[in-house]
N, C-alpha and C. Protein backbone atom coordinates (compact mmCIF):
# COMPACT_ATOMS: atom_id res chain seq x y z
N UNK A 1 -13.24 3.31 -10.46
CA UNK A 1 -11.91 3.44 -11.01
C UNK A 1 -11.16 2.13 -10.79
N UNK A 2 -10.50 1.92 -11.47
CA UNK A 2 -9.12 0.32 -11.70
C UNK A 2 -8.43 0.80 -10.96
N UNK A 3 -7.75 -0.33 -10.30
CA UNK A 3 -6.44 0.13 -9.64
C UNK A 3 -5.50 -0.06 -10.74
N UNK A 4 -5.42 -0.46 -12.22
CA UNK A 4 -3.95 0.12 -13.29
C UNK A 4 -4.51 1.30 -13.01
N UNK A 5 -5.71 2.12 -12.78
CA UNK A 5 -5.60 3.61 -13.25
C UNK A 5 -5.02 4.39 -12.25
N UNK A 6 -5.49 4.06 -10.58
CA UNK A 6 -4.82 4.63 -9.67
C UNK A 6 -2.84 4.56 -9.58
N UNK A 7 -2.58 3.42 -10.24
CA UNK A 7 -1.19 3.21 -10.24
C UNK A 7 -0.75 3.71 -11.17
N UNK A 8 -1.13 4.03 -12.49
CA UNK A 8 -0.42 5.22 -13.31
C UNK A 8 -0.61 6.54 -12.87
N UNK A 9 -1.11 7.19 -11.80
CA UNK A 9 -0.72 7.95 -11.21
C UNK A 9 0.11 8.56 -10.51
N UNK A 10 1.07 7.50 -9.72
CA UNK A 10 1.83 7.32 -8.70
C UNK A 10 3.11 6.78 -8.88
N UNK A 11 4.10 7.00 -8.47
CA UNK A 11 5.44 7.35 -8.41
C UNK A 11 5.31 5.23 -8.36
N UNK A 12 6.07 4.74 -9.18
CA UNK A 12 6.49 3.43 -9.65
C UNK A 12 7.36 2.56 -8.85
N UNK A 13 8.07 3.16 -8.17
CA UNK A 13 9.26 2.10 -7.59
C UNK A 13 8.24 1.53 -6.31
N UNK A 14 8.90 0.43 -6.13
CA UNK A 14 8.10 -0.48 -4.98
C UNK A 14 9.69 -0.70 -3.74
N UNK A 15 9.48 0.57 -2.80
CA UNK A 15 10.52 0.28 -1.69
C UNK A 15 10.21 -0.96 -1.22
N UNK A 16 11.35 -1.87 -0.95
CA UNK A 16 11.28 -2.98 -0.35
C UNK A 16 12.65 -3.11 0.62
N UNK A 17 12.78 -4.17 1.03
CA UNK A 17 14.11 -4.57 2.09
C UNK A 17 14.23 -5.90 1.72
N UNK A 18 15.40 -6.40 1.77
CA UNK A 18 15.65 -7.83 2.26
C UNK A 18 15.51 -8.36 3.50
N UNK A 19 14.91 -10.24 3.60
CA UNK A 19 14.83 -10.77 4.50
C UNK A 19 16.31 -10.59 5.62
N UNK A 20 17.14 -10.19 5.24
CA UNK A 20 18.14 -9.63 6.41
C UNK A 20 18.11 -9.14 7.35
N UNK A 21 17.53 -8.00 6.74
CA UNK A 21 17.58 -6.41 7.18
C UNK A 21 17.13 -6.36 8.38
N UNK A 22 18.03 -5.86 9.28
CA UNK A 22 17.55 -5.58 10.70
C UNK A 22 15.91 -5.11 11.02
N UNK A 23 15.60 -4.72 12.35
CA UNK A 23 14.34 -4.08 12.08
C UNK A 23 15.03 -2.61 12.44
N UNK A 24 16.12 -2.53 12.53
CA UNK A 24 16.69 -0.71 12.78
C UNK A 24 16.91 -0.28 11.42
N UNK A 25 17.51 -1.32 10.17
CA UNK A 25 17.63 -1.02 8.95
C UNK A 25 16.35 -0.59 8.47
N UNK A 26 15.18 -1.55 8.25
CA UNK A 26 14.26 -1.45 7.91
C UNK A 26 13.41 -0.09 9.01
N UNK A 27 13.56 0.12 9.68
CA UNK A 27 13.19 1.54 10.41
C UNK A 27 13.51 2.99 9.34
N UNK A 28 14.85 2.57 9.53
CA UNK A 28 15.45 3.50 8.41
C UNK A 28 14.86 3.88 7.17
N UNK A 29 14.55 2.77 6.49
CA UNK A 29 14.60 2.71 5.28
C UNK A 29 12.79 3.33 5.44
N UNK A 30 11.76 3.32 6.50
CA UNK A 30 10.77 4.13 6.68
C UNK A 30 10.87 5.17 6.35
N UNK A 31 12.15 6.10 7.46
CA UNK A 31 12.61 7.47 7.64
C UNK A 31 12.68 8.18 6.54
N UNK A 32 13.98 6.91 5.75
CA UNK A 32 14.31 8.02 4.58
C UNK A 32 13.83 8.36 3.43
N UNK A 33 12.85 7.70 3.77
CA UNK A 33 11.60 7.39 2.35
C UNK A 33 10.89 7.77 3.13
N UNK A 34 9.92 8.15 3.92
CA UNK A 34 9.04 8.83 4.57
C UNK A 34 7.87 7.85 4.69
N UNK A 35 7.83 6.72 4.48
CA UNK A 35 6.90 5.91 4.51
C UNK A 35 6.61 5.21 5.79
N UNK A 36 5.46 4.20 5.49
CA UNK A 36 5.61 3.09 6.90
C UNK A 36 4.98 1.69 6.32
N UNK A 37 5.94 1.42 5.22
CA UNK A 37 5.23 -0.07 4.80
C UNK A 37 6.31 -0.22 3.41
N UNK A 38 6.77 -1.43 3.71
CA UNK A 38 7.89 -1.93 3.02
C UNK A 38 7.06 -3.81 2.35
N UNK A 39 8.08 -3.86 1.18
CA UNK A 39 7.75 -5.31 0.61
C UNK A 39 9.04 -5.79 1.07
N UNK A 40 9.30 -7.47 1.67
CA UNK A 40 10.09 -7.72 2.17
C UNK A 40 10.39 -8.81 0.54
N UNK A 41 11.61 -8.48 0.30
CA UNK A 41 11.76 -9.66 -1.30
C UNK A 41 13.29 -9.66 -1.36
N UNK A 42 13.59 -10.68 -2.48
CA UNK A 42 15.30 -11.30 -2.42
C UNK A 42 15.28 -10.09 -3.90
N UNK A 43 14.76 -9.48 -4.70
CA UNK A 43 14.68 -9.52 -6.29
C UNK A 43 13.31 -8.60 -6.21
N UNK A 44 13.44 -7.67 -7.55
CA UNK A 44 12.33 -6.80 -7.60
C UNK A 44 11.19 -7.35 -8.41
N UNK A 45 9.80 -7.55 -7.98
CA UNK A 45 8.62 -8.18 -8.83
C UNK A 45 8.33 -9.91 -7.94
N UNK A 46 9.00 -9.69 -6.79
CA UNK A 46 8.85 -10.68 -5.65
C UNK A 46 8.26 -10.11 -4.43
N UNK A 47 7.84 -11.12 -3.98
CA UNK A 47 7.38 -10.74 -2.47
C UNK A 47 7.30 -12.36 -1.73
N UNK A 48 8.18 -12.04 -0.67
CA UNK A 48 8.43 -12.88 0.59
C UNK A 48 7.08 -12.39 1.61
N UNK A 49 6.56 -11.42 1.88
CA UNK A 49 6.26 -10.95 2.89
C UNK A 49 5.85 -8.89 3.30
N UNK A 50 5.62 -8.53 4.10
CA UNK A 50 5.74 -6.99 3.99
C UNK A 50 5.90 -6.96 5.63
N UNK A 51 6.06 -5.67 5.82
CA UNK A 51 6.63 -5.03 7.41
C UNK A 51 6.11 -3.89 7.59
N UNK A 52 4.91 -3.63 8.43
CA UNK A 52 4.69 -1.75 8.87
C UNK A 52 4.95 -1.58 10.00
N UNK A 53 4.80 -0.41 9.73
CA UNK A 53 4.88 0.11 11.46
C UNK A 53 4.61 -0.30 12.56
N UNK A 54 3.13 -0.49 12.09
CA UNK A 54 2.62 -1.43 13.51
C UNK A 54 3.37 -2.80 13.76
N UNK A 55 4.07 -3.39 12.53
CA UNK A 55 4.12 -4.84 12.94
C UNK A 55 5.81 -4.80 13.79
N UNK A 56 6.32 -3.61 12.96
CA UNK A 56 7.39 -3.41 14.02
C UNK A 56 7.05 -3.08 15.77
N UNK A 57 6.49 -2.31 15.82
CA UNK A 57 5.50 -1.87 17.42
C UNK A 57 5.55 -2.80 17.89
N UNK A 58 4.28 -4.19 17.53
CA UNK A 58 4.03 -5.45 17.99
C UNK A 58 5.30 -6.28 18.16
N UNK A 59 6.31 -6.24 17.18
CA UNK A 59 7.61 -6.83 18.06
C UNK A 59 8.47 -6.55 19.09
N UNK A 60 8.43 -5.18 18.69
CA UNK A 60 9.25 -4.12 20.24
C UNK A 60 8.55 -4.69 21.63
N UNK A 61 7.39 -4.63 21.37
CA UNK A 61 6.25 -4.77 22.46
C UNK A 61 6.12 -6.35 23.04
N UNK A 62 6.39 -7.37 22.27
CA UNK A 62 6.50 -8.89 22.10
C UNK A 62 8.22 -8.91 22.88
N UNK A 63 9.15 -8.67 21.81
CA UNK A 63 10.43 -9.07 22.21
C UNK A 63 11.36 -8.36 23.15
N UNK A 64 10.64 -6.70 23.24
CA UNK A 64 11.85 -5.60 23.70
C UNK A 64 12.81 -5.31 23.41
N UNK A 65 13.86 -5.51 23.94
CA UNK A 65 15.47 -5.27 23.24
C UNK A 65 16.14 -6.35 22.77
N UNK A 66 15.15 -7.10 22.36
CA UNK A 66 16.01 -8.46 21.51
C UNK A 66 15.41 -7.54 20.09
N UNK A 67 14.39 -7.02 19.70
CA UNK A 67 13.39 -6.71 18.69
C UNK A 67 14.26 -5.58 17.75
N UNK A 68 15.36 -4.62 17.81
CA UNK A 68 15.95 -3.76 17.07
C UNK A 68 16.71 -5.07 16.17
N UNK A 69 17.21 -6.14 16.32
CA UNK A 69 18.18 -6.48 15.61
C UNK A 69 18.25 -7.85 15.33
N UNK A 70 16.63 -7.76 15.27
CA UNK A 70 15.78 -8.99 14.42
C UNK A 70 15.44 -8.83 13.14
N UNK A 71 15.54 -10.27 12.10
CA UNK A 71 15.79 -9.54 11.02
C UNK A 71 14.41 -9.72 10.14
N UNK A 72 14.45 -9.09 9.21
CA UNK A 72 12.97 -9.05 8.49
C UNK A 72 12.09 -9.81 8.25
N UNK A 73 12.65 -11.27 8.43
CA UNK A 73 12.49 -12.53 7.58
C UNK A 73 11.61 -12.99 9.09
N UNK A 74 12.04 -12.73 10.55
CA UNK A 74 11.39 -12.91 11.44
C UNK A 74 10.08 -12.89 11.84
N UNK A 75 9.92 -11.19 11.20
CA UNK A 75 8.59 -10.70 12.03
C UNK A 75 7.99 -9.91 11.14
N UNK A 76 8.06 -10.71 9.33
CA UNK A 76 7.66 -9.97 8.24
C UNK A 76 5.79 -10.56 8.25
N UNK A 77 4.97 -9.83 8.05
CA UNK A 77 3.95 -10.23 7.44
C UNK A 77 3.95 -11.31 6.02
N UNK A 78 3.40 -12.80 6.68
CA UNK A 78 3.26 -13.37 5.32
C UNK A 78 1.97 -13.73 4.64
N UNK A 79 0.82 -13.23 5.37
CA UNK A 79 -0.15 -13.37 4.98
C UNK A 79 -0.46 -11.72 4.14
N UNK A 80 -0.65 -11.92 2.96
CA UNK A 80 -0.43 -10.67 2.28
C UNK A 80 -1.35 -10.42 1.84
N UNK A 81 -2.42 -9.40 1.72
CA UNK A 81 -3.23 -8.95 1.19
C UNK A 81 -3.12 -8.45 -0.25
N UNK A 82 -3.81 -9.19 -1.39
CA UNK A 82 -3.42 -8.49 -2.57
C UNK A 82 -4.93 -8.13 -3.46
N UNK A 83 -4.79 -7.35 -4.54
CA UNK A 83 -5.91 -7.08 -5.63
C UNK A 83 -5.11 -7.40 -6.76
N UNK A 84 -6.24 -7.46 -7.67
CA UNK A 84 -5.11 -7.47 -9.18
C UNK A 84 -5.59 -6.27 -9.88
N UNK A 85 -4.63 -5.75 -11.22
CA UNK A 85 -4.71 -4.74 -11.47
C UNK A 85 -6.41 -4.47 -12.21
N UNK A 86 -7.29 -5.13 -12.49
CA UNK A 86 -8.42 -5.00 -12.91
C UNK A 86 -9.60 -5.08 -11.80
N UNK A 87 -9.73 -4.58 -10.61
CA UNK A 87 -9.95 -4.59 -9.73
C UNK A 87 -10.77 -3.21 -9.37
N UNK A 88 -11.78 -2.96 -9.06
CA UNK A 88 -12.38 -1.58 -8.49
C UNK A 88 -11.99 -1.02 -7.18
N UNK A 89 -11.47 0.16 -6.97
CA UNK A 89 -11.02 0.49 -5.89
C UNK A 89 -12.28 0.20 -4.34
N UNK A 90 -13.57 0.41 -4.77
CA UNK A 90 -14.50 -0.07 -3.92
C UNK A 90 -14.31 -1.74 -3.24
N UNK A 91 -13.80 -2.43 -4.43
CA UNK A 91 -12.92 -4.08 -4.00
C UNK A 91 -11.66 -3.91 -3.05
N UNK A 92 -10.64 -2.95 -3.55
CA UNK A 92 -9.89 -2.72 -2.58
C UNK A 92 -9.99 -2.19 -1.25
N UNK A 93 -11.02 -1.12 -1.02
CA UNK A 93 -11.65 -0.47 0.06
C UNK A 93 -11.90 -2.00 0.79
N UNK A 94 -12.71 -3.25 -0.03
CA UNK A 94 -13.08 -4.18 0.72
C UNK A 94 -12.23 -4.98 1.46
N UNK A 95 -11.31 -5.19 0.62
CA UNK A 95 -10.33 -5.89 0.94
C UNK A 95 -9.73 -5.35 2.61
N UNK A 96 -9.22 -4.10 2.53
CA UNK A 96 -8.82 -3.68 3.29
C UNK A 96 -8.96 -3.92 4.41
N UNK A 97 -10.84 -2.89 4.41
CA UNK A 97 -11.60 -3.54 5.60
C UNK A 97 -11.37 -4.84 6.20
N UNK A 98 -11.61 -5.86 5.36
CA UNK A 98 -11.77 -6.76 5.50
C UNK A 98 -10.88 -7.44 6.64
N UNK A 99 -9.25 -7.30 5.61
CA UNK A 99 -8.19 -7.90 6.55
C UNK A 99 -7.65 -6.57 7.42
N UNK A 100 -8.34 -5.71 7.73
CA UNK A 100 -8.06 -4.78 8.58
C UNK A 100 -6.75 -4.32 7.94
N UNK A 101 -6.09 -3.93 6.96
CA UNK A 101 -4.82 -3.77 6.74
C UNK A 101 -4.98 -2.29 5.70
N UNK A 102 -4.02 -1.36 5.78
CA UNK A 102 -3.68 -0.02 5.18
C UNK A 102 -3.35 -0.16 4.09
N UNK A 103 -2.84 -1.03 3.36
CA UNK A 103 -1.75 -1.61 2.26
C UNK A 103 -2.67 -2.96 1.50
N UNK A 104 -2.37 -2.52 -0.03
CA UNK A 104 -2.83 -3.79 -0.81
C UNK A 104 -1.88 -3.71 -1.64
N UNK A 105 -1.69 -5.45 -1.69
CA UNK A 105 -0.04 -5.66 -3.01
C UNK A 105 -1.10 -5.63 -4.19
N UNK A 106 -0.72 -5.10 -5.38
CA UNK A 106 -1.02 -5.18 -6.42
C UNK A 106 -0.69 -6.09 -7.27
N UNK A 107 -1.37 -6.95 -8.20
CA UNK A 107 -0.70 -8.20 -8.36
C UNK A 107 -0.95 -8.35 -10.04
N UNK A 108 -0.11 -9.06 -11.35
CA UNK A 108 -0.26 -9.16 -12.18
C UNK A 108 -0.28 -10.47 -12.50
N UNK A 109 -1.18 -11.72 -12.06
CA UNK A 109 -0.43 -12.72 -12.21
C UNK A 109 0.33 -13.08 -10.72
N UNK A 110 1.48 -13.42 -10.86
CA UNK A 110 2.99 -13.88 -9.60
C UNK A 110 3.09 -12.45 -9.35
N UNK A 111 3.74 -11.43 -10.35
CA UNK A 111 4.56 -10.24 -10.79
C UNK A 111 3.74 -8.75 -9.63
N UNK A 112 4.70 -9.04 -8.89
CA UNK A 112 4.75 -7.68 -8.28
C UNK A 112 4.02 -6.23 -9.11
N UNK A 113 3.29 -5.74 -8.70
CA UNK A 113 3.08 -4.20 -10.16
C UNK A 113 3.03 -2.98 -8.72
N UNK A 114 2.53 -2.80 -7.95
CA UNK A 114 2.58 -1.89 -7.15
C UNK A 114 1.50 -2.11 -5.84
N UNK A 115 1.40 -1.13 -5.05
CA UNK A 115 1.00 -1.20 -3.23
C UNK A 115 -0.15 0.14 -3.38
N UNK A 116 -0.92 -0.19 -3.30
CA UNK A 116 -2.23 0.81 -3.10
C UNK A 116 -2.37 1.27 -1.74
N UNK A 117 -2.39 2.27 -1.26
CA UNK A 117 -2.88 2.43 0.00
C UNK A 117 -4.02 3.04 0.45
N UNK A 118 -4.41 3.05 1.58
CA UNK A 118 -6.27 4.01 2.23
C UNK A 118 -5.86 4.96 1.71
N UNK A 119 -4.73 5.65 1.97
CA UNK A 119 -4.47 7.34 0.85
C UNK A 119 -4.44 7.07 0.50
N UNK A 120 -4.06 6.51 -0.89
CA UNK A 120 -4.63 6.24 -2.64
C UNK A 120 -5.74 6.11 -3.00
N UNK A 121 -6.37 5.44 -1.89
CA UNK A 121 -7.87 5.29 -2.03
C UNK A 121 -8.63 6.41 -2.08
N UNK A 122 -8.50 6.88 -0.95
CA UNK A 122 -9.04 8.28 -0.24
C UNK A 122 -8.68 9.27 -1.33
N UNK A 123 -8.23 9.69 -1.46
CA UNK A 123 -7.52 10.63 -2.94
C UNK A 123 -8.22 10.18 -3.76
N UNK A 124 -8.52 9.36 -4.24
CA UNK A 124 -8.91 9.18 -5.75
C UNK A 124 -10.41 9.04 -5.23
N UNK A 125 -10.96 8.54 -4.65
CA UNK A 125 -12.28 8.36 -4.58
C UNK A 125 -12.86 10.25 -4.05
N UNK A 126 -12.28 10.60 -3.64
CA UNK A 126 -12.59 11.90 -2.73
C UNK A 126 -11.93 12.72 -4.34
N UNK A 127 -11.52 12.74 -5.10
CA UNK A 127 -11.15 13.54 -6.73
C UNK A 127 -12.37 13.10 -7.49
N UNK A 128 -12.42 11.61 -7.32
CA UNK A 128 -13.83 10.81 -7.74
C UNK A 128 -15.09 12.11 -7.70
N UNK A 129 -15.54 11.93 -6.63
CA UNK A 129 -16.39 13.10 -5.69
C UNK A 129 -16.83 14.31 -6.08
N UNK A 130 -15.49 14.79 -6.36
CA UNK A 130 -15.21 16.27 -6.48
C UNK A 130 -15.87 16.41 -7.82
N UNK A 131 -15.31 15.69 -9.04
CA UNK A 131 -16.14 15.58 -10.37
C UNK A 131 -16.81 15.65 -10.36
N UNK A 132 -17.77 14.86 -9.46
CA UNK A 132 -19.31 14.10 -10.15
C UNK A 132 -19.93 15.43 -9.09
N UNK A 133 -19.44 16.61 -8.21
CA UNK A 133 -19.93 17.50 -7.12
C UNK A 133 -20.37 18.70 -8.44
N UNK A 134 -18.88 18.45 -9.41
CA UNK A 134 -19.11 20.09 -10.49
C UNK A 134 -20.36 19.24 -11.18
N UNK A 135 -20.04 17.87 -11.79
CA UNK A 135 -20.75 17.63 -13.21
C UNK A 135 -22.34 18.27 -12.62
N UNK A 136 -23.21 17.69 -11.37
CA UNK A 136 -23.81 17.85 -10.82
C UNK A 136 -24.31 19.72 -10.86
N UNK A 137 -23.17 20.47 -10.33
CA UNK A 137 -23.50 22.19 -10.46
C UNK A 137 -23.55 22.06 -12.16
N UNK A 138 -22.54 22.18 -12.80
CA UNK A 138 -22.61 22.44 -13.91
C UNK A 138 -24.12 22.04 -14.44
N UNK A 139 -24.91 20.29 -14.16
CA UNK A 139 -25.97 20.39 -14.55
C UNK A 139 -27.40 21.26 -14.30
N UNK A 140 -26.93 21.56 -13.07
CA UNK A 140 -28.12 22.36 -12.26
C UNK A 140 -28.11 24.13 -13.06
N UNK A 141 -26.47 24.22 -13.03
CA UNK A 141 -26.62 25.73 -13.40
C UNK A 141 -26.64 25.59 -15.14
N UNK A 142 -26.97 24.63 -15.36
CA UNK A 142 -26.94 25.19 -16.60
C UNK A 142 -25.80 24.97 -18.03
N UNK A 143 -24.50 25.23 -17.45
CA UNK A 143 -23.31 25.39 -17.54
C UNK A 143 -22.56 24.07 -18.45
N UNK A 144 -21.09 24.41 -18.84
CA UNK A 144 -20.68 23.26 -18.89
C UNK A 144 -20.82 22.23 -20.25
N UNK A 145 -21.92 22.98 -20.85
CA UNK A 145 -22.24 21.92 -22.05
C UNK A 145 -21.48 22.74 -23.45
N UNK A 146 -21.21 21.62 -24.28
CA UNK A 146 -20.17 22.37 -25.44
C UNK A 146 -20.91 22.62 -26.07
């Protein structure tokens, strides 16, 4: 499967923060979106950088109580892991591995397009699965043919 195909699946907006943004803002902005991985950008279809969970952890843990009200631009990830949209999710699986990271920027060109994650992966490859589990019964039993 492409990652355009996994991303026309999935809800379009790309939460991000500005290089400002506290790391209590950007906490927030986890919460209220239920997530744990933000694009750090001035403008939408940019990327400065990204921020997860863990990389917040690693600053708490680095700075302590200097670390709530440090701002994004600080302790943003700038080494960014990306795919482009013609890409096999088995490439992205690689990628991942690779740079050890949960999150792949999706890339068109410069142009921001969307953030794949191990759940996106996992979901679609494991739906993947599930198909090829019936096509498989259906061939055995018989079944299935028009």
């Amino acid at each position: 499967m492409l990652v355009c195909e996994v991303l026309k699946t999935m809800a379009s907006e790309i939460i991000s923060v500005t290089p400002d943004q506290t790391m209590v803002e950007v906490l927030r902005v986890f919460r209220d979106n239920n997530i744990g991985f933000v694009v750090v950008s001035r403008s939408p279809g940019e990327y400065l950088g990204t921020l997860s969970e863990r990389d917040c952890c690693n600053i708490v843990a680095e700075h302590g109580a200097e670390a709530p009200m440090m701002r994004a631009s600080d302790f943003m990830n700038r080494s960014v892991a990306t795919c482009s949209l013609q890409d096999r999710l088995p490439m992205v699986m690689a990628i991942m591995t690779k740079r050890r990271t949960r999150h792949v920027l999706v890339m068109d060109g410069d142009a921001l397009m969307g953030i794949v994650s191990i759940g996106d992966v996992v979901k679609h490859q494991l739906d993947e699965s599930l198909r090829n589990e019936q096509v498989l019964h259906d061939y055995i039993a018989g079944t299935g043919y028009h």
